[in-house]
Protein backbone atom coordinates (compact mmCIF):
# COMPACT_ATOMS: atom_id res chain seq x y z
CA UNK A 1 48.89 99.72 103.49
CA UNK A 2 48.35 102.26 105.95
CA UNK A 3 46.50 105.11 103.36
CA UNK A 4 43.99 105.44 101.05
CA UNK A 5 45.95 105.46 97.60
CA UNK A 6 46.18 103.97 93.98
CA UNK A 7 47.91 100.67 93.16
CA UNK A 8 49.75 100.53 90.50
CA UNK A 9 46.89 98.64 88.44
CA UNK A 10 44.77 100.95 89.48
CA UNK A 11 42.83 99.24 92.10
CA UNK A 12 41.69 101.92 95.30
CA UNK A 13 43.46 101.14 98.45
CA UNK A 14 42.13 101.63 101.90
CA UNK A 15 44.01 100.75 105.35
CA UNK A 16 43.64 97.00 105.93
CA UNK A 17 40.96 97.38 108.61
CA UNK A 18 38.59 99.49 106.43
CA UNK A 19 39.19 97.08 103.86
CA UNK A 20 38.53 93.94 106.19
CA UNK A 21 34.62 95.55 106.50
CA UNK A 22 34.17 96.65 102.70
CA UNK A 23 34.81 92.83 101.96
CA UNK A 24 31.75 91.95 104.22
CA UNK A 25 29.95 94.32 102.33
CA UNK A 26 30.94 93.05 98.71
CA UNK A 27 30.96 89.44 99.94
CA UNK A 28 35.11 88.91 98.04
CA UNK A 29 36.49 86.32 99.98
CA UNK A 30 39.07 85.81 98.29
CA UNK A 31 42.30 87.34 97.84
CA UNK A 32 42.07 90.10 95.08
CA UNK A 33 43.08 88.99 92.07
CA UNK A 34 41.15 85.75 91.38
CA UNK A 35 40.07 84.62 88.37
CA UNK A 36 41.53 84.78 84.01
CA UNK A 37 41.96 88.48 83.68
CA UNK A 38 44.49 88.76 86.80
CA UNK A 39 46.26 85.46 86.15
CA UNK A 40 47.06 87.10 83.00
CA UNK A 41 48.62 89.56 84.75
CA UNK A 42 50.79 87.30 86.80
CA UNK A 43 52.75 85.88 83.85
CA UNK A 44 56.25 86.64 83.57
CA UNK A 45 57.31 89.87 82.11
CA UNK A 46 60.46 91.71 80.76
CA UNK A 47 58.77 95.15 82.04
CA UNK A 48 60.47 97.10 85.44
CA UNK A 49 60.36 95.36 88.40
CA UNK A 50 56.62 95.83 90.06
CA UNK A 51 56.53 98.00 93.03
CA UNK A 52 56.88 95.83 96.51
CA UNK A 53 53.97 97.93 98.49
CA UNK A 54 51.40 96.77 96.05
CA UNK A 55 49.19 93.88 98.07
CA UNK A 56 45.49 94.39 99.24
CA UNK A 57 44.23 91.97 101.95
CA UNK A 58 40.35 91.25 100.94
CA UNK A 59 38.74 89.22 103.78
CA UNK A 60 35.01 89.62 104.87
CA UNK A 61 34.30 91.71 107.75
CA UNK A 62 34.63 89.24 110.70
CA UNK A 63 38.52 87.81 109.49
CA UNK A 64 41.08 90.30 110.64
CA UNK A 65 44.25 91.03 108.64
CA UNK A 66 47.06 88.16 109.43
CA UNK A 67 50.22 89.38 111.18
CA UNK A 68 52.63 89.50 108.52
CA UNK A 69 56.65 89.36 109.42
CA UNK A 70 58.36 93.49 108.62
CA UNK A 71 61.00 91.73 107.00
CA UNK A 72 59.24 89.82 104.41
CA UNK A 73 56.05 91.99 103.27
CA UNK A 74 53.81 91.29 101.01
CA UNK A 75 54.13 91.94 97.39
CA UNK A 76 52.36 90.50 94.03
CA UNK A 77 55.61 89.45 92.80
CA UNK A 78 56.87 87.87 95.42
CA UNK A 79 53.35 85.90 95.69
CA UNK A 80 54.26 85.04 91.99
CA UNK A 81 57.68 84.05 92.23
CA UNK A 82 56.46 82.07 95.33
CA UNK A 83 53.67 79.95 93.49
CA UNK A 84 56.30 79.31 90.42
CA UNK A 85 58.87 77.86 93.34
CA UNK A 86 55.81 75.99 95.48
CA UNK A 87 55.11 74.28 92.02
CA UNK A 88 58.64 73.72 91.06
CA UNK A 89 60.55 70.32 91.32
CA UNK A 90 63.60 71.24 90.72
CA UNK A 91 63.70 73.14 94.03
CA UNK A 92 64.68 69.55 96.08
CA UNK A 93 68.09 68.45 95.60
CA UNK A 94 67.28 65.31 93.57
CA UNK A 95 65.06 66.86 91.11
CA UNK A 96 61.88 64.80 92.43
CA UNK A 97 59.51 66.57 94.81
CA UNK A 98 57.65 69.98 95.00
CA UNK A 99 55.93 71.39 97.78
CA UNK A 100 52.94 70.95 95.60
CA UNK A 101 53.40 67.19 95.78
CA UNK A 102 52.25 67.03 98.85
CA UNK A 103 49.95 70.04 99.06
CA UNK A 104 47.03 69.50 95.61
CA UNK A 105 45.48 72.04 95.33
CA UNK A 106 42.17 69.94 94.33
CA UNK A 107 42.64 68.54 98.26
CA UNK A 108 42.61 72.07 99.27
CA UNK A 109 46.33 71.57 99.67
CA UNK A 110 46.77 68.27 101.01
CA UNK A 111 47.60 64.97 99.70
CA UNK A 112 45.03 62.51 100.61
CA UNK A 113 47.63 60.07 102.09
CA UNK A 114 47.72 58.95 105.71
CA UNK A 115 51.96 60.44 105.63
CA UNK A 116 53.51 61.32 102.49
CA UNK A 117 57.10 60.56 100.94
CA UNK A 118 59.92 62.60 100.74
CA UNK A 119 62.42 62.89 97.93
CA UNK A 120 63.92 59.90 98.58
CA UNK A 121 60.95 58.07 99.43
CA UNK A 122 61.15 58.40 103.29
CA UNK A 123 58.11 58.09 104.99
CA UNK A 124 57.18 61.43 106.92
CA UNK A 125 55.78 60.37 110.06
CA UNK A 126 52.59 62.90 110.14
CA UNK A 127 49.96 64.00 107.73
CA UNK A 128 50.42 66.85 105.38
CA UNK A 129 48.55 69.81 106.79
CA UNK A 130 46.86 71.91 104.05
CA UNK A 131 48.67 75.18 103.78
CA UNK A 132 45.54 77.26 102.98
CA UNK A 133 45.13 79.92 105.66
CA UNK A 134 48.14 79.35 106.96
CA UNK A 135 48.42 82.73 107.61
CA UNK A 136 46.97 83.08 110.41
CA UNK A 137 48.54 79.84 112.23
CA UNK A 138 49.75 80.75 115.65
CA UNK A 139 52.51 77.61 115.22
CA UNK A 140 52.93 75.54 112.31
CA UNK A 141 53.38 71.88 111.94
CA UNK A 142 51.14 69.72 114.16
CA UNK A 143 53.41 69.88 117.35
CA UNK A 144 56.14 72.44 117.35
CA UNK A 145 55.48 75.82 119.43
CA UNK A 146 58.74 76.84 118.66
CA UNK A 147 57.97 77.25 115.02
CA UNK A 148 55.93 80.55 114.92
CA UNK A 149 56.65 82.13 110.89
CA UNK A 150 55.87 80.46 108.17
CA UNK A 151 59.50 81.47 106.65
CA UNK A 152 61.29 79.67 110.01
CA UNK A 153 58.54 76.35 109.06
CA UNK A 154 60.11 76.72 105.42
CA UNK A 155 63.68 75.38 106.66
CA UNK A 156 62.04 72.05 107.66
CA UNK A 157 60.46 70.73 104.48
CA UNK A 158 63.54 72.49 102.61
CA UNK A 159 66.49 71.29 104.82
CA UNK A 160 64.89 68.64 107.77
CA UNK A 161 66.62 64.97 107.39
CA UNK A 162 64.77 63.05 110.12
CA UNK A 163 63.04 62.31 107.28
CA UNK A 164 64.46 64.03 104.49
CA UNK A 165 61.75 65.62 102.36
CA UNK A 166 63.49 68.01 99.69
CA UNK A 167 66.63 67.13 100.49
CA UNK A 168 68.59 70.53 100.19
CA UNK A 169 71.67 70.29 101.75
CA UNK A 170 74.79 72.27 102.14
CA UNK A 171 76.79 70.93 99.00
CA UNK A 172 73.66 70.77 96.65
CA UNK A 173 72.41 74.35 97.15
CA UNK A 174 74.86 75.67 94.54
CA UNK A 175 73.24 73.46 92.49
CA UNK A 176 69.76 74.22 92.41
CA UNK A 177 70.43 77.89 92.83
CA UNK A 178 71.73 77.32 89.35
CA UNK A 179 69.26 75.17 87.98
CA UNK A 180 66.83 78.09 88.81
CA UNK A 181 69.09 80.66 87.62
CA UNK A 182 68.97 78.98 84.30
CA UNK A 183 65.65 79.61 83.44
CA UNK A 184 65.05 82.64 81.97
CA UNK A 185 61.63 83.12 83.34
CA UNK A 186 62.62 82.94 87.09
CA UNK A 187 65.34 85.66 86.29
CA UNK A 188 62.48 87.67 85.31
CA UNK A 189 60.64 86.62 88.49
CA UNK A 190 63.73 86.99 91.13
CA UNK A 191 64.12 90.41 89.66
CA UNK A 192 60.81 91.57 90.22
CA UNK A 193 60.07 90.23 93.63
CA UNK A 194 63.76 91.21 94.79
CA UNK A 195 64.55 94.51 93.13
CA UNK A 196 66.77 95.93 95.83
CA UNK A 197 68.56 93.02 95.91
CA UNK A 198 72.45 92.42 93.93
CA UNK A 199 72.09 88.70 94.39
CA UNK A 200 68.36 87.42 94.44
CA UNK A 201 68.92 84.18 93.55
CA UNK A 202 69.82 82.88 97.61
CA UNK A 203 67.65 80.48 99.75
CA UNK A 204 66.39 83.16 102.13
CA UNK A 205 64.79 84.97 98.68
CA UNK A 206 63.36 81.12 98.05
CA UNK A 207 61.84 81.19 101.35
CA UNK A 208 60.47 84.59 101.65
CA UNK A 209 58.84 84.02 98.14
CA UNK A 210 57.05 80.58 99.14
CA UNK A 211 56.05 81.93 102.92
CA UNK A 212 54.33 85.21 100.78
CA UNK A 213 52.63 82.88 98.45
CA UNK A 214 51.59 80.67 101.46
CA UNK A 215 50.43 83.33 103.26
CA UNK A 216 48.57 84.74 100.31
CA UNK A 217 46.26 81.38 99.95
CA UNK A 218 43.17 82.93 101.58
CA UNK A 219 39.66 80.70 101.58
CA UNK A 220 37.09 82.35 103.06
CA UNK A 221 34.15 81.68 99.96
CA UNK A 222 32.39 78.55 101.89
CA UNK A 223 28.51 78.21 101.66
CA UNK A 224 28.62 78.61 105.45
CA UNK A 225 30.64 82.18 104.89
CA UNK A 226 28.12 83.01 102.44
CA UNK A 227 25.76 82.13 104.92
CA UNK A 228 27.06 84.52 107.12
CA UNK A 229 27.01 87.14 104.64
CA UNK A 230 23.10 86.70 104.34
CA UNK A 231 23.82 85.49 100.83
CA UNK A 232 22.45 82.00 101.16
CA UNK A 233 20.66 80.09 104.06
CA UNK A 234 21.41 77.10 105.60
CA UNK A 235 19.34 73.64 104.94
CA UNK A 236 17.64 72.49 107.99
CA UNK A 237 20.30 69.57 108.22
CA UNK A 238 23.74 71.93 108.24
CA UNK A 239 21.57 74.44 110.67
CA UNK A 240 21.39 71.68 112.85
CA UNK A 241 24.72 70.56 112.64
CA UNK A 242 26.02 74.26 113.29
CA UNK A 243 23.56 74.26 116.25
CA UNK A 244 25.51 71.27 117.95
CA UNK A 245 28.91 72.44 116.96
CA UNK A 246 28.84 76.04 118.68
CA UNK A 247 26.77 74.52 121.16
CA UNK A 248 27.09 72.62 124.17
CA UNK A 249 26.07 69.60 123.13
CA UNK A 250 29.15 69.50 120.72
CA UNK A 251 31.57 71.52 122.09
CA UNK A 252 33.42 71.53 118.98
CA UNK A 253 33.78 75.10 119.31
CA UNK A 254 36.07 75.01 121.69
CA UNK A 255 39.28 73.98 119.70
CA UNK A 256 38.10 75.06 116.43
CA UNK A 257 35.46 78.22 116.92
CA UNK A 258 37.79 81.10 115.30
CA UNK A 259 37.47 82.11 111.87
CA UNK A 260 39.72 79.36 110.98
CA UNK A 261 37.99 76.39 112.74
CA UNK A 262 41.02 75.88 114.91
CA UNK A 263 42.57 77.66 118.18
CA UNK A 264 45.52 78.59 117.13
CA UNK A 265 44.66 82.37 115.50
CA UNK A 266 46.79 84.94 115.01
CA UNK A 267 46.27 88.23 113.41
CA UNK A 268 48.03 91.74 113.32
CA UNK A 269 46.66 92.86 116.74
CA UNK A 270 47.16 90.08 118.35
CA UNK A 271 48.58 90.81 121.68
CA UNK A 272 48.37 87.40 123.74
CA UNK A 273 49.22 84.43 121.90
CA UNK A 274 48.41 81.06 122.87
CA UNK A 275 49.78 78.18 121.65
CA UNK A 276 46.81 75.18 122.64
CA UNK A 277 48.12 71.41 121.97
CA UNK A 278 45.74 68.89 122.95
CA UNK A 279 45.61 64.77 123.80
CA UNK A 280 42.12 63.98 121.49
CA UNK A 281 42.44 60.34 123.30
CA UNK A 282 43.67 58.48 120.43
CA UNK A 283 45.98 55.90 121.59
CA UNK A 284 47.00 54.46 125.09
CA UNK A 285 49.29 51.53 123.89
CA UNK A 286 50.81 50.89 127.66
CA UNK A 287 47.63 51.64 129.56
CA UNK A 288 49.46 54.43 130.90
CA UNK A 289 48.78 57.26 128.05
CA UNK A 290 51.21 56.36 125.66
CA UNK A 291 51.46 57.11 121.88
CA UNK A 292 53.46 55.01 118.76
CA UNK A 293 57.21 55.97 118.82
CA UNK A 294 58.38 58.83 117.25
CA UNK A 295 54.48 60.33 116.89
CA UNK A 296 54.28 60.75 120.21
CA UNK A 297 53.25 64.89 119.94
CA UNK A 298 54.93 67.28 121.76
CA UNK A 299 56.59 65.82 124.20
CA UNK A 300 59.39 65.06 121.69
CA UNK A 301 59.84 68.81 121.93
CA UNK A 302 59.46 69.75 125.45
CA UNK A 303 60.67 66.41 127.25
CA UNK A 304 57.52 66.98 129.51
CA UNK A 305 55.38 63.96 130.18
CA UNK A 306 51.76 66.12 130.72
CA UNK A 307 52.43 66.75 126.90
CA UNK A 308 52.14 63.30 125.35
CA UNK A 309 50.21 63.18 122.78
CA UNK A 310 49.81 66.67 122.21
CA UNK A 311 48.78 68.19 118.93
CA UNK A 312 47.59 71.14 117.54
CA UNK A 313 44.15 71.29 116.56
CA UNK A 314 43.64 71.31 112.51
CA UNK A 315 41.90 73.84 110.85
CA UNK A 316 38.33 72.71 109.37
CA UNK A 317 38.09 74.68 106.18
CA UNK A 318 37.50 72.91 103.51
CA UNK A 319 37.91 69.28 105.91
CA UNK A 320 35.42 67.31 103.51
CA UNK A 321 38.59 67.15 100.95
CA UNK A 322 41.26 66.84 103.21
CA UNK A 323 41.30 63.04 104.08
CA UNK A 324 42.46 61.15 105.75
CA UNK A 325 42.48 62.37 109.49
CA UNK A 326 44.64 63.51 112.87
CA UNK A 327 47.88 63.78 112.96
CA UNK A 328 48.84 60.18 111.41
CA UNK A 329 46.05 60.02 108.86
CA UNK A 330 44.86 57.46 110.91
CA UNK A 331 41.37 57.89 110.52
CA UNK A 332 39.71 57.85 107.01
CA UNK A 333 36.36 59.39 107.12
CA UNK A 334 34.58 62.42 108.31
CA UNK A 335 31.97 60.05 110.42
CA UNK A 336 34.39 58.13 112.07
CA UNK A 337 35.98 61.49 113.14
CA UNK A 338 32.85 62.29 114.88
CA UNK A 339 32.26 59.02 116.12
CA UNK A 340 35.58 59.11 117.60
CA UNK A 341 34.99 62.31 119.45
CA UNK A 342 31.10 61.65 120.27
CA UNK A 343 32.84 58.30 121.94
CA UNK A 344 35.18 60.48 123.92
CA UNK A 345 38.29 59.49 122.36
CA UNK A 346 39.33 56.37 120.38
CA UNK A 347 39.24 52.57 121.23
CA UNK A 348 41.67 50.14 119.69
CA UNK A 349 40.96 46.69 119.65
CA UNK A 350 43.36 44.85 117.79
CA UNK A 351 46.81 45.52 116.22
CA UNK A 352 49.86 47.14 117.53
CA UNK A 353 49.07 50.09 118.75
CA UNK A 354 45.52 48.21 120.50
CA UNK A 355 44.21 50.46 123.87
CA UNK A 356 41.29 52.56 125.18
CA UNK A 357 42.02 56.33 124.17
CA UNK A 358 39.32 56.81 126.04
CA UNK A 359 40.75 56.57 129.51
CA UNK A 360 44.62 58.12 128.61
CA UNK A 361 45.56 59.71 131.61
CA UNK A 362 46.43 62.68 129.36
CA UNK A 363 43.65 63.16 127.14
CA UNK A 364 42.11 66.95 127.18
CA UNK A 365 38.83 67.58 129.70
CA UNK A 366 37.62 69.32 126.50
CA UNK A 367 37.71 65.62 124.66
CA UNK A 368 34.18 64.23 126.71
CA UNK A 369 31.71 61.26 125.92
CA UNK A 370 28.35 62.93 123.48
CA UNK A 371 27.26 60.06 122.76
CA UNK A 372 25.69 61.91 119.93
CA UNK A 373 22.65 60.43 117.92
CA UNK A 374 22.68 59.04 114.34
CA UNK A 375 21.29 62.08 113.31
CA UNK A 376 23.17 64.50 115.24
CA UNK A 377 26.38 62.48 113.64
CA UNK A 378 24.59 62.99 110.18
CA UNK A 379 23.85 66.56 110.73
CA UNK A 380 27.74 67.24 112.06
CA UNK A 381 29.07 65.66 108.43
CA UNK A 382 26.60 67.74 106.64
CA UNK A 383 27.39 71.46 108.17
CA UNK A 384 31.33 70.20 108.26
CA UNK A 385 31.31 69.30 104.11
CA UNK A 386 29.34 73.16 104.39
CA UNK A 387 33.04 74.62 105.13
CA UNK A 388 33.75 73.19 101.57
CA UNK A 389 35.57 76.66 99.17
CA UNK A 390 34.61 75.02 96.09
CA UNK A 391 36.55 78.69 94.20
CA UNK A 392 39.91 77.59 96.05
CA UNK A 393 40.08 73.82 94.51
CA UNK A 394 40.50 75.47 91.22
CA UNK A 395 41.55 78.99 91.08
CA UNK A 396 43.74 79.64 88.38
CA UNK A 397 45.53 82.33 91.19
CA UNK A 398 46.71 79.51 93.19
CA UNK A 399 47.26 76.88 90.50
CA UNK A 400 50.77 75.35 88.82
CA UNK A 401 52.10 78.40 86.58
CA UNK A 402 54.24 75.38 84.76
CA UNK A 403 51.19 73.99 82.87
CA UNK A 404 50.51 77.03 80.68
């Protein structure tokens, strides 16, 4: 996408930075393609295998194009054979879990549970992170800087068995290579998103397709982008609550002030990446910092104690339909979020994992006391649920191809 040209559907292309501003300008948020008469276009076909080089980034002026790996480019097909795979059960060795059932799309991708099951039923220890905008993650998972591509974060879900979520394994892959083989319609997908390729029915083409159609799920239509377009104004209420958030008073901005409402941005000119974890002060079991076993953050990674309970900060698109909260799910509602931080961490009365977040020895100096007002609490919720991309919860572009 480095020319002005013609795709093959006739759109006009432009180099991704000129199109990055003319999306300001015509306020398309989404990725192109949205809506009945393109999901027409995506259904299987018997026609020549569509031309790889045929993807347009549409983002509004102030979200630069994601950094996307040279040897898995974009392509619509691969998006398509991606979203038929992301949908697909059949894809985990016992027949019984999706990547979709975990990530709804009506919970912008999430699941609404505090940890979800795997194919067996395993608990996974952490909450399902929504996969919308994953693009431009600088790490993925909640605590894991060594897992920087969304096609390396793919072997976890597919092949990981502390817990075991999809359960592929060496002497089942056969098997499900064939299952997929089978159907007539993915041999008419594999073929299009791999033309070049003898043998397209392999795990690496499984993972390149889901990590394009991943990367693909763009949300950038919120009232509050539209309000940054000059398209709609703010009530009094949200104003406010944007006021304390990129302000001083909230400080939210801090870990979750980039296009993304997180810290952890990447794009394709990124030069410096940094990789911010951060102790929110939401346990201290031992009085001494400590977090539950085996959710302890990324100190099960580096062995370093500074890191305990270390995560990376969520993204806050679309957080009014992502419920429950932090990296355990632990917290249910949007206002005891912002209590929790307004408190300056979390205090734990009662139970097992009882202690004063509050004073962990590791918590972040960005994690300090507000003490914010009822109506400074209020006015948070109400520009937060503002981040809400109402088009994404039901675009037929990023829905399950398997219920036509």
């Amino acid at each position: 996408m480095t020319r002005l040209g013609r795709t093959r559907r006739g759109r006009v292309r432009a180099p991704a930075a000129a199109l990055a501003i003319l999306a300001g300008a015509t306020a398309s948020l989404a990725v192109v393609g949205l809506g009945t008469a393109d999901t027409a276009k995506l259904k299987p076909s018997t026609k020549a295998p569509a031309v790889a080089d045929d993807w347009i980034w549409d983002l509004p002026s102030y979200v630069p194009v994601p950094r996307v790996p040279a040897d898995n480019p974009m392509s619509e097909a691969k998006f398509e054979l991606g979203r038929h795979l992301f949908y697909d059960k059949r894809l985990s060795g016992n027949g019984t879990l999706a990547c979709a059932s975990c990530h709804l799309q009506d919970y912008a991708f999430t699941d609404r549970r505090p940890v979800s099951p795997g194919s067996t039923g395993e608990q996974t220890p952490r909450n399902a992170p929504t996969t919308v905008n994953a693009a431009w993650h600088a790490s993925y998972t909640w605590a894991n800087y060594s897992l920087v591509t969304l096609e390396k974060q793919m072997e976890n879900p597919l092949y990981g068995e502390r817990p075991t979520e999809m359960g592929v394994t060496d002497a089942n892959k056969d098997e499900i290579l064939a299952r997929l083989e089978s159907d007539p319609r993915y041999r008419d997908l594999f073929r299009a998103a791999f033309p070049a390729s003898e043998k397209p029915f392999t795990f690496d083409s499984v993972i390149k397709a889901i990590a394009v159609f991943e990367r693909g799920m763009v949300s950038f239509s919120s009232r509050y982008d539209r309000y940054l377009q000059g398209k709609e104004k703010l009530t009094e209420a949200e104003q406010r609550g944007l006021d304390i958030f990129f302000g001083e008073r909230g400080e939210c901005h801090h870990c979750h002030g980039s296009p993304n409402f997180d810290d952890q941005f990447v794009h394709a000119k990124s030069r410096d990446v940094e990789l911010p974890f951060h102790n929110t002060g939401l346990y201290n079991i031992d009085g001494k910092g400590a977090y539950p076993a085996a959710n302890r953050g990324l100190i099960e990674l580096s062995g370093e104690a500074s890191d305990m309970g270390r995560f990376r900060a969520a993204s806050l698109r679309n957080i009014a339909v992502t419920a429950p909260y932090m990296h355990d799910g632990s917290v249910e509602t949007l206002e005891e979020v912002i209590d929790i931080y307004s408190d300056g961490g979390r205090d734990i009365a009662h139970g097992p994992f009882a202690g004063d977040g509050r004073s962990n020895p590791y918590k972040s100096d960005l994690i300090v006391k507000g003490n914010f007002s009822a109506q400074e609490k209020a006015d948070l919720v109400v520009f937060l649920k503002a981040l809400t991309d109402t088009e994404l919860l039901t675009a037929p572009r990023f829905a399950d191809p398997w219920k036509r």
